[in-house]
Protein backbone atom coordinates (compact mmCIF):
# COMPACT_ATOMS: atom_id res chain seq x y z
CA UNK A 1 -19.14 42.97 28.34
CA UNK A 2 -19.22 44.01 24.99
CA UNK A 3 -21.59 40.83 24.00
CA UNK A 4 -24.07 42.51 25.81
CA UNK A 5 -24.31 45.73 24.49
CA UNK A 6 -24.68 43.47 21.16
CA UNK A 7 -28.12 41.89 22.27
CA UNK A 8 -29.42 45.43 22.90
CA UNK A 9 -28.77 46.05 19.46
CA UNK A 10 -31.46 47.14 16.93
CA UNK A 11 -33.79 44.61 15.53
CA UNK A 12 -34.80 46.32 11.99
CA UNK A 13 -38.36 46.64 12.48
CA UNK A 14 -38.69 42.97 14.10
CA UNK A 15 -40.65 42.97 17.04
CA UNK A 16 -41.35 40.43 19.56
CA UNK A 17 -45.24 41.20 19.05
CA UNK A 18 -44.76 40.82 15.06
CA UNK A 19 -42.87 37.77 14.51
CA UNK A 20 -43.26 34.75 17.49
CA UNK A 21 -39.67 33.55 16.69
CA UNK A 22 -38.20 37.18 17.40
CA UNK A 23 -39.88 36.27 21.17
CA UNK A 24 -37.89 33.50 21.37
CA UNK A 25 -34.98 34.78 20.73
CA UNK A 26 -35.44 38.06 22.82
CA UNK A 27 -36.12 35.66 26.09
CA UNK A 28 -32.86 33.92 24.67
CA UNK A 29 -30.84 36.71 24.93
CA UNK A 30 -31.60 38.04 28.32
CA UNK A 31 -31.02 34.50 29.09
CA UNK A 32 -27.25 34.99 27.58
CA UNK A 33 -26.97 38.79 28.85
CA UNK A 34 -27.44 37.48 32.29
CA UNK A 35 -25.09 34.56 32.15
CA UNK A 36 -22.17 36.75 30.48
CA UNK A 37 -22.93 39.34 33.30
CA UNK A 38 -22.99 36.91 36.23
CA UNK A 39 -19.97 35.44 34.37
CA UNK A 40 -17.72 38.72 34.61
CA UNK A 41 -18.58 39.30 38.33
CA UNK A 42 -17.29 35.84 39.11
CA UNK A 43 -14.12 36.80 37.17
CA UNK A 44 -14.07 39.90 39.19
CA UNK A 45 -14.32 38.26 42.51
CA UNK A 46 -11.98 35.31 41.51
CA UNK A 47 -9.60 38.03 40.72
CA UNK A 48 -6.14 35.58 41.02
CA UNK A 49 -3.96 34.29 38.80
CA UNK A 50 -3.88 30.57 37.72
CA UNK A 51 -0.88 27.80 38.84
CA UNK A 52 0.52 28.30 35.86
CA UNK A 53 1.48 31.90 36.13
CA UNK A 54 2.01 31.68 39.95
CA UNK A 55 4.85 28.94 38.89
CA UNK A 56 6.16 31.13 35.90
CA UNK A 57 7.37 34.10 38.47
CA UNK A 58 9.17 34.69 41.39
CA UNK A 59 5.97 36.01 43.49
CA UNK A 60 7.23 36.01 46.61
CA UNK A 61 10.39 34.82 49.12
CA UNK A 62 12.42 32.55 47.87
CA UNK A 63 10.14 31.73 44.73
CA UNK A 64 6.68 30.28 43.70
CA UNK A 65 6.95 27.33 46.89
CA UNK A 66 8.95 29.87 49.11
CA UNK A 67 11.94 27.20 48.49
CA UNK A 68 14.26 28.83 46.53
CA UNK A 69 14.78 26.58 43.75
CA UNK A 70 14.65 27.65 40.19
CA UNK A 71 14.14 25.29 37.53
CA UNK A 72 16.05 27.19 34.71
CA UNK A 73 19.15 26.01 33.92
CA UNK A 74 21.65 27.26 32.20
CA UNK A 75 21.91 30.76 33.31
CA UNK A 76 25.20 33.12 34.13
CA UNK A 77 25.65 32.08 37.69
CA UNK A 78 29.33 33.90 37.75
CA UNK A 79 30.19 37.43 37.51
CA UNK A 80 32.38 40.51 37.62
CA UNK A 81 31.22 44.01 38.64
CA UNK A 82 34.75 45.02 38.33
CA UNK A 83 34.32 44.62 34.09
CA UNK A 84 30.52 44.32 33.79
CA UNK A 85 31.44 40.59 32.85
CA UNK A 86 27.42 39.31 33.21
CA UNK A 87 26.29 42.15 34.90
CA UNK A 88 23.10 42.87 33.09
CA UNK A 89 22.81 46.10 35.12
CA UNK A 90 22.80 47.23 38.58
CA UNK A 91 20.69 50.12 40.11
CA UNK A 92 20.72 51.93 42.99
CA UNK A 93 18.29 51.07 45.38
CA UNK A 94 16.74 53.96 47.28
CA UNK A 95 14.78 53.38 50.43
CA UNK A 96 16.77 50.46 52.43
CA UNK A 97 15.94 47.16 53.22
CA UNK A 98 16.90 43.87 54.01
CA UNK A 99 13.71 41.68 51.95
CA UNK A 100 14.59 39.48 48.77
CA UNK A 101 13.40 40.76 45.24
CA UNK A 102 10.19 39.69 44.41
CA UNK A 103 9.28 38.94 40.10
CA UNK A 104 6.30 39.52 37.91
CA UNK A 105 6.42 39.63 34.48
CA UNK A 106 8.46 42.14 33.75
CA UNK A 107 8.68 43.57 36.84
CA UNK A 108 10.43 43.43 39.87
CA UNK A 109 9.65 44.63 43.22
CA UNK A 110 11.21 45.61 46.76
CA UNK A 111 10.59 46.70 49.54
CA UNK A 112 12.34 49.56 52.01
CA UNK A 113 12.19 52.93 54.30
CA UNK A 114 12.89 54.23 57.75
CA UNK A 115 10.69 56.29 60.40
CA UNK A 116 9.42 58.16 58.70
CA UNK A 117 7.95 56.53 55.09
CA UNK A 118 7.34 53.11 54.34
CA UNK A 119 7.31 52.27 50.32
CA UNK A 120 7.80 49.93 47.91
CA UNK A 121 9.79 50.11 44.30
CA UNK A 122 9.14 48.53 41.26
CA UNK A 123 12.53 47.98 38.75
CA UNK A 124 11.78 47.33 34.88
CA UNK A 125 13.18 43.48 35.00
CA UNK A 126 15.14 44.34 31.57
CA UNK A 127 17.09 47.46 32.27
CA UNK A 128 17.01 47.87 35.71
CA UNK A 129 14.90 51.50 35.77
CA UNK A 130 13.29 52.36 38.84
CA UNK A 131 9.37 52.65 37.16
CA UNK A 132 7.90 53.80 40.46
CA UNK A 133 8.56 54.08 44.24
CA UNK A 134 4.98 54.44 46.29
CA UNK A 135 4.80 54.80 50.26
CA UNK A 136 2.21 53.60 52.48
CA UNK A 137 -0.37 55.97 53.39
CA UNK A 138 -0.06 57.21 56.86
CA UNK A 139 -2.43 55.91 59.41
CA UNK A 140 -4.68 57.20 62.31
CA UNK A 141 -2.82 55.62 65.03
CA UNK A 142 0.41 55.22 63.22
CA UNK A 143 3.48 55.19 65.84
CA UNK A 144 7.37 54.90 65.62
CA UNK A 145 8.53 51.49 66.31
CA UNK A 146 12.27 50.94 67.66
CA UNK A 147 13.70 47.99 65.60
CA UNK A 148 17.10 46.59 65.81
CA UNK A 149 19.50 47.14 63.44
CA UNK A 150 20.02 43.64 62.00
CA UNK A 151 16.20 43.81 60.92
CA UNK A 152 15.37 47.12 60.32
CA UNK A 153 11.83 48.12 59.41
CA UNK A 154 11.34 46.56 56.40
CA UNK A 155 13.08 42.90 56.83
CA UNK A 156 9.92 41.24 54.86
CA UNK A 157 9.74 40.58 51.48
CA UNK A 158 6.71 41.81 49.91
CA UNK A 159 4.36 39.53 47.61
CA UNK A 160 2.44 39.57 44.36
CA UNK A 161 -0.23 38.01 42.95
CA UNK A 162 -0.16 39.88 39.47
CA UNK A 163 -2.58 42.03 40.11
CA UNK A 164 -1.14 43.47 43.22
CA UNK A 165 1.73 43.97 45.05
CA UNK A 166 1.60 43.74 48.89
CA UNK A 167 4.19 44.75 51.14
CA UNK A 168 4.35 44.78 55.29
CA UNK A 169 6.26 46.63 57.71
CA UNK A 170 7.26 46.44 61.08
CA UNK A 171 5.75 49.17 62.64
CA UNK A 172 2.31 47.55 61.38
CA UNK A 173 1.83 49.33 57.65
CA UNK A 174 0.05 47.05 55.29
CA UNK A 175 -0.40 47.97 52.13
CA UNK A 176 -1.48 47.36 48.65
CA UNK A 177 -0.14 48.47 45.40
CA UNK A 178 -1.70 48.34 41.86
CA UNK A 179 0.87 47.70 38.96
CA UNK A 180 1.26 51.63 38.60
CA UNK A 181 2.23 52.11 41.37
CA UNK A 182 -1.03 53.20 42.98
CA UNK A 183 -2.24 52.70 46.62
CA UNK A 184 -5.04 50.01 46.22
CA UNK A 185 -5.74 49.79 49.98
CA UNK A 186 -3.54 49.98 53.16
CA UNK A 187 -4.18 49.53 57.10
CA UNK A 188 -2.59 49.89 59.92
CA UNK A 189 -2.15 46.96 62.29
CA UNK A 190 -0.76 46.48 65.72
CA UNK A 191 2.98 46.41 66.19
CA UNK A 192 4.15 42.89 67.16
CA UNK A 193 5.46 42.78 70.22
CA UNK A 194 8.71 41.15 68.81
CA UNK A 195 12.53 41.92 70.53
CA UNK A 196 13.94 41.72 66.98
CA UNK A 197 11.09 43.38 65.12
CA UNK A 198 8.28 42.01 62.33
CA UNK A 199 10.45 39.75 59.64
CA UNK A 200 7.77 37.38 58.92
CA UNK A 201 7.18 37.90 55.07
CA UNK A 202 3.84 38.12 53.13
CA UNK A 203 2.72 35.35 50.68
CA UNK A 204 -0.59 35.00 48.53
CA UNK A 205 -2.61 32.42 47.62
CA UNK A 206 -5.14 32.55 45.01
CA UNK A 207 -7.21 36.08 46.02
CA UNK A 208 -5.90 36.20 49.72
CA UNK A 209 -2.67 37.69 50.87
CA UNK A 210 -1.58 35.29 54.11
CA UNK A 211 -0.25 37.40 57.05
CA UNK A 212 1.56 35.74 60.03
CA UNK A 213 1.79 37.59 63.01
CA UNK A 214 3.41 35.78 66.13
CA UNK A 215 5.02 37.18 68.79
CA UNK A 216 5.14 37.36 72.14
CA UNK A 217 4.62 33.75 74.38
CA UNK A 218 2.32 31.62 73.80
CA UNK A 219 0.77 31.76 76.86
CA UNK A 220 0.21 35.55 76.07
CA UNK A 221 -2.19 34.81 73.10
CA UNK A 222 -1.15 37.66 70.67
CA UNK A 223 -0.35 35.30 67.99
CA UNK A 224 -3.05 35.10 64.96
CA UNK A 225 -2.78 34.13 61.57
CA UNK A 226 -4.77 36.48 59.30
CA UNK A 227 -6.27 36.08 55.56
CA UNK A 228 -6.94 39.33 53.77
CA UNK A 229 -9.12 40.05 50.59
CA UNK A 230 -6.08 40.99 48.08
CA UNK A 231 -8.58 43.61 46.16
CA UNK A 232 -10.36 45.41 49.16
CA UNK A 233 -8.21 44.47 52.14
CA UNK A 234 -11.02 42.62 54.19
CA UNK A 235 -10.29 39.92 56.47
CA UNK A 236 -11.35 36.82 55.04
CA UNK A 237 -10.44 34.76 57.73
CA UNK A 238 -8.51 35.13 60.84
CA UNK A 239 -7.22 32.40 63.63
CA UNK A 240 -5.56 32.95 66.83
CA UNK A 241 -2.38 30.97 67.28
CA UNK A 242 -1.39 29.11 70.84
CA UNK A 243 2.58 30.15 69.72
CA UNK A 244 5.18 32.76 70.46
CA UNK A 245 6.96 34.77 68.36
CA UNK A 246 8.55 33.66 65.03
CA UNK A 247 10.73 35.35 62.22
CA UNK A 248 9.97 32.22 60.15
CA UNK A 249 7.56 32.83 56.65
CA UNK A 250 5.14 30.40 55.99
CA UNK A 251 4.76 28.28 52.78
CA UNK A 252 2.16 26.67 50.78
CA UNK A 253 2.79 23.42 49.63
CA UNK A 254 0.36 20.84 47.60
CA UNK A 255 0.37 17.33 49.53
CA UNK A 256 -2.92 15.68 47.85
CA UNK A 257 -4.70 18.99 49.03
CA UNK A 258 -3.24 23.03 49.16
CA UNK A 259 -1.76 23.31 53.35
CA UNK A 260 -0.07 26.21 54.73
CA UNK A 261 2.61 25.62 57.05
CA UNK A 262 3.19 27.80 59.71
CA UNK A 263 6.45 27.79 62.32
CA UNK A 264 6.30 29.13 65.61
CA UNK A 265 7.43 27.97 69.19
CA UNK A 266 6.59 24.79 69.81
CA UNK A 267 4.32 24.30 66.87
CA UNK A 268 4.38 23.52 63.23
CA UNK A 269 0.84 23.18 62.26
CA UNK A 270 -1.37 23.26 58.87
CA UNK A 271 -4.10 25.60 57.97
CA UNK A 272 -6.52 25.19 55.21
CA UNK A 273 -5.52 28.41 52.84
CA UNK A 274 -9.62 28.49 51.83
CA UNK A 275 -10.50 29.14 55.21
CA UNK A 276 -7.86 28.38 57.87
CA UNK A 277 -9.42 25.33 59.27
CA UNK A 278 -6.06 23.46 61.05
CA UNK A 279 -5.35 20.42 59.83
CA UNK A 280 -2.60 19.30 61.80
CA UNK A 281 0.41 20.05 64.01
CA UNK A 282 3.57 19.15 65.32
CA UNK A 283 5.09 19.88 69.13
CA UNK A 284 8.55 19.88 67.84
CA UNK A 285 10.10 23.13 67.44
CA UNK A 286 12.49 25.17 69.82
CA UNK A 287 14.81 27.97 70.29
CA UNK A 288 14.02 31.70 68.00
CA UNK A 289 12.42 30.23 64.83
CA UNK A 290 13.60 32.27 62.22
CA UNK A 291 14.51 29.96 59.08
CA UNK A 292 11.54 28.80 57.09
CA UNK A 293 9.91 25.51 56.04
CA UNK A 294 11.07 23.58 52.63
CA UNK A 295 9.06 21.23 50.85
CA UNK A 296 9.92 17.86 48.26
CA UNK A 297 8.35 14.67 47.46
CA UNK A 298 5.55 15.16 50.66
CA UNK A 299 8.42 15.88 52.88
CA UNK A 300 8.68 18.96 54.65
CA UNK A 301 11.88 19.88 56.48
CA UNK A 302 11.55 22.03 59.57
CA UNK A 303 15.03 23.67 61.38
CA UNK A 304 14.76 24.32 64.92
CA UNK A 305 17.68 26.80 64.53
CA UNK A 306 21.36 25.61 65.75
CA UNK A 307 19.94 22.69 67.09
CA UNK A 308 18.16 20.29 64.39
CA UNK A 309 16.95 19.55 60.90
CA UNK A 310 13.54 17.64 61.18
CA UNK A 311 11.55 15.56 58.35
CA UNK A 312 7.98 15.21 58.82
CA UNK A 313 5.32 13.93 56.38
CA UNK A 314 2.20 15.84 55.57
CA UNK A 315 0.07 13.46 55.08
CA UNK A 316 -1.60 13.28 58.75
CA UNK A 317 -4.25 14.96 60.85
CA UNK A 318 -4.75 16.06 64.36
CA UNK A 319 -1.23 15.79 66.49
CA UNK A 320 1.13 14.14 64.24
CA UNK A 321 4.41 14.64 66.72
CA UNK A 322 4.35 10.82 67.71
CA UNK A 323 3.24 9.49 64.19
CA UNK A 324 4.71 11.75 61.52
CA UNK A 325 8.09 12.32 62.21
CA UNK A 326 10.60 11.40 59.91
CA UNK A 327 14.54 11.78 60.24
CA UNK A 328 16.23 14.18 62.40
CA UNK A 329 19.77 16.11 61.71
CA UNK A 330 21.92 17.52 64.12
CA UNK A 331 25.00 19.14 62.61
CA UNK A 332 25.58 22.37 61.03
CA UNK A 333 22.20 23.52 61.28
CA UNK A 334 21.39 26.95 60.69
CA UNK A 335 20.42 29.48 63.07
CA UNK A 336 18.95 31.73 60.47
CA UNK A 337 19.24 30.72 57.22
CA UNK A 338 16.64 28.76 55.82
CA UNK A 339 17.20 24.93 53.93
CA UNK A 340 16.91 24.26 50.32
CA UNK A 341 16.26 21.12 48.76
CA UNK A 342 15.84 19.82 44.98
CA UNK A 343 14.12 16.75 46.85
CA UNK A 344 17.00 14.48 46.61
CA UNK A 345 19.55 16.31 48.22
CA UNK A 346 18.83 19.04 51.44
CA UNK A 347 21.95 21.63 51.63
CA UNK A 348 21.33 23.88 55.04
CA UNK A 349 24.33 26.66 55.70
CA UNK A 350 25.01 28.57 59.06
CA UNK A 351 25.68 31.92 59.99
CA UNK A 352 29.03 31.21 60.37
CA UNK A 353 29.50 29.91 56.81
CA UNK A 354 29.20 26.16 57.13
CA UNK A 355 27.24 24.70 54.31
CA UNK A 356 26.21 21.06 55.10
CA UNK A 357 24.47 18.38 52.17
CA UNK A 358 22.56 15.59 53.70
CA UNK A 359 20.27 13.25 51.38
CA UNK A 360 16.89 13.88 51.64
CA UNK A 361 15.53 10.66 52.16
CA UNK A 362 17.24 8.92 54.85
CA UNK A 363 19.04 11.96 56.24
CA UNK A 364 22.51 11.07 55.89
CA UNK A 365 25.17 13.72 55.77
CA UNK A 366 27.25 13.70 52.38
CA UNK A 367 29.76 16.18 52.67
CA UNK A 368 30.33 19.76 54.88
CA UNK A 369 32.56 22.51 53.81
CA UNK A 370 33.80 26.02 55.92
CA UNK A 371 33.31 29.29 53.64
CA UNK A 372 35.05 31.23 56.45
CA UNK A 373 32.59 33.89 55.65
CA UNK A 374 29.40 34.83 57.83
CA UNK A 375 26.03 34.26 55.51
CA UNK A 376 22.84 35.92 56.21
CA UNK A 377 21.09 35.11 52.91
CA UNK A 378 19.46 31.69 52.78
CA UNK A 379 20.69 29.36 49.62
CA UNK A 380 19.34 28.34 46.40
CA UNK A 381 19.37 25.74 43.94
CA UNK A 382 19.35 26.92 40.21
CA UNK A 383 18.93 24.20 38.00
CA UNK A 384 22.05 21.21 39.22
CA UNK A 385 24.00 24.50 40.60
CA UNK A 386 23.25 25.78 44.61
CA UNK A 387 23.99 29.61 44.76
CA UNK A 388 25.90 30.51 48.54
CA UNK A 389 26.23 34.04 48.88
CA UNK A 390 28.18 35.48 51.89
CA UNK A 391 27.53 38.79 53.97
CA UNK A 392 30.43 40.53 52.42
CA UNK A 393 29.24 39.62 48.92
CA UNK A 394 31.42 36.73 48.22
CA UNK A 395 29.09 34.78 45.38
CA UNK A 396 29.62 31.33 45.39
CA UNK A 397 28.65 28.02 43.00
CA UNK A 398 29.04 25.02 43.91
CA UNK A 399 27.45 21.25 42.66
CA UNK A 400 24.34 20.01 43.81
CA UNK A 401 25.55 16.90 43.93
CA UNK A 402 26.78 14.15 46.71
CA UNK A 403 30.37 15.32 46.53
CA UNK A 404 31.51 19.45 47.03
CA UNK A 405 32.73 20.76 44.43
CA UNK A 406 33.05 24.37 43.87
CA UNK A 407 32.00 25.54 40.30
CA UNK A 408 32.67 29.18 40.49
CA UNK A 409 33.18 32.57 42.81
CA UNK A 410 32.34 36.01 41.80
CA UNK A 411 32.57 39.17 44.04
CA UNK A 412 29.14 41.46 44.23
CA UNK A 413 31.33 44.11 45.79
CA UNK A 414 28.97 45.10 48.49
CA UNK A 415 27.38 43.08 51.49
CA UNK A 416 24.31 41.12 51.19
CA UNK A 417 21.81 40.06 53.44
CA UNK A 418 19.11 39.05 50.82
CA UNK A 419 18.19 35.35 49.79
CA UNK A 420 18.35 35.96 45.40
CA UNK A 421 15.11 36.28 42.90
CA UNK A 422 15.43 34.27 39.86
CA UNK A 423 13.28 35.20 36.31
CA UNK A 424 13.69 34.78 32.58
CA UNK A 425 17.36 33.18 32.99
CA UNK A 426 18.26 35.93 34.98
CA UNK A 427 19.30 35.75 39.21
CA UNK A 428 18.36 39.46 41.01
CA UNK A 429 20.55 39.87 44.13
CA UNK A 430 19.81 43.12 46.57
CA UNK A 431 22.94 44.46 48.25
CA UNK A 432 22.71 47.08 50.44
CA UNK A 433 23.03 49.84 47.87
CA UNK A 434 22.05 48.27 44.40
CA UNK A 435 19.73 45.70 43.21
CA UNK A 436 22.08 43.55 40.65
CA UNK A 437 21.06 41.86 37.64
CA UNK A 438 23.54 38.60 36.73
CA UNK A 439 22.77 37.67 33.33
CA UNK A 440 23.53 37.99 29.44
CA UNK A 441 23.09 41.92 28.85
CA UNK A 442 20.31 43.03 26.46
């Protein structure tokens, strides 16, 4: 705004009645002055951040396309806490959780807290200091929520746009955070009516923050899908959704135009991230739809858990369940774990500890192979490498390629349930007491 204060500035004795030309140029700038001030209100109300930073972090689950691939290579994939051997550093994480670490910038975010507080905590990406922890204002209306164990209270990963952090709960807190740890704006929704609580994480897109809340049956109509203003907390847009309940987080993926794809029994459909219009769907889903969508090469691949891995193209409208189906996978399909593919190859990994590559195009298994060790955190794919890491913090490499081959094993020495974060050559892993840094140390 400075430029205007500079056309208000002193004309030496010039007048507008004394010299015609100093009339002109007076009507000029008011002309400018009101063009740079309508100019900084639209960069106020478009307050997001471009593709090109969105892509640069880790802003949310599993990474920019909620996928889980990171296209760095080259980074310490293997480990030892025992001697520090690529152990950047390793803090203790104080309010528990089970969400994935979330990266911007230099900072990196979590999510955690029990009955009684609800808060988030921001680690300096570098040396691993706690900068801030902030809780969720309490709310008129606020009640205790019983959750199961395996999902806790705060089992969704929280989301960032680089302006804001925003983090949900599962007895209903939403909040917002500014960078300092500040309370932007918070509210307190309804608690899903969900058997295994609210896991469902956050994601933004452009100046919204996308909230999926399904649960119950369908036929009980408690499902909606929800679009919030990221710097006031207004609803943007809201739709109710014909589904039951779903664990499953949605991603946005770029097939000609921006869709967000939803997963909840029966449906898969589309949305319109501007203003939720759908744009298709897909009867095809059954059982407790927990893992989440991936997308490659206008493919997405949809697991109806323990029971089949699904292609579909995105390319339709309306139904697309008799006209956009592609192939269909039936062994060693996860029942919550969700798939990751580099868009040639698809690896998908039980709970159980049976990771399975099939090619991505025709659907053909390559190769299976028995960790022996249960897995609650879905894989990855750092740059040819796909990172397995089991519940009892067993950290495993092995090949994205056609034939297994492992590459390395490292031992966190704590249990995991958390899918990894990947930044500046660096992979983030939360285990129930620290949040570990693998990398070169500064």
């Amino acid at each position: 705004m400075r430029e205007i204060f500079l056309l208000k500035g002193p004309n030496h004795g010039i007048t507008a009645e004394s010299d015609p030309l100093m009339n002109t140029l007076r009507t000029c700038s008011l002309a400018v002055s009101w063009f740079v001030i309508a100019g900084s209100f639209a960069a106020l109300a478009g307050d997001a951040p471009t593709a090109e930073e969105y892509r640069a972090n880790w802003p949310r689950f599993r990474g920019p396309d909620g996928g889980g691939v990171s296209a760095q290579s080259g980074m310490a994939l293997a480990c030892d806490v025992k001697t520090g051997a690529n152990i950047a550093w390793s803090a203790e994480v104080p309010a528990a959780g089970f969400n994935s670490p979330v990266v911007w910038g230099d900072r990196v975010f979590l999510s955690g807290g029990d009955e009684e507080k609800r808060e988030v905590m921001c680690f300096d990406l570098h040396a691993g200091k706690l900068l801030w922890r902030s809780a969720v204002p309490k709310a008129d209306g606020d009640e205790k929520v019983e959750v199961p164990d395996q999902s806790g209270i705060a089992a969704p990963s929280v989301a960032t746009d680089g302006r804001r952090v925003y983090a949900i709960f599962a007895n209903g807190d939403l909040g917002a955070f500014n960078f300092d740890g500040s309370v932007a704006w918070s509210k307190h929704l309804a608690i899903s009516k969900n058997q295994y609580g609210h896991a469902t994480s956050l994601l933004t897109w452009q100046d919204h923050v996308i909230v999926q809340m399904d649960q119950g049956e369908a036929d009980d109509k408690l499902s909606k899908l929800t679009a919030f203003d990221g710097t006031t907390g207004a609803v943007v847009w809201e739709k109710p959704r014909s589904v039951g309940a779903s664990w499953a987080t949605p991603i946005l993926c770029d097939a000609g135009k921006p869709q967000l794809i939803t997963l909840a029994l029966p449906l898969v459909i589309a949305y319109a991230p501007q203003d939720g219009t759908e744009l298709w769907r897909a009867d095809i889903l059954d059982g407790e739809i927990t893992p989440s969508p991936v997308f490659a090469g206008g493919t997405l691949f949809i697991v109806s858990p323990s029971n089949k891995l699904q292609a579909i193209r995105t390319d339709g409208a309306g139904d697309v369940t008799k006209t956009h189906l592609g192939w269909m996978a039936e062994d060693g399909i996860p029942d919550i774990t969700s798939p990751v593919t580099n868009g040639e190859l698809i690896f998908v990994i039980t709970s159980s500890g049976t990771l399975t590559c099939y090619d991505a195009k025709t659907g053909k298994k390559q190769w299976e192979h028995e960790f022996e060790e249960d897995c609650k955190a879905s894989p990855s794919i750092a740059g040819d490498k796909v990172v397995v890491i089991t519940m009892k913090g067993a950290l495993v490499v092995v090949g994205a390629a056609r034939e297994f081959a492992e590459v390395s094993r490292s031992a966190l020495g704590e249990q995991v349930f958390a899918s990894p974060a990947f930044a500046k050559g660096m992979m983030l892993v939360r285990g129930v007491r620290h949040l570990i840094c693998i990398g070169a140390k500064n």
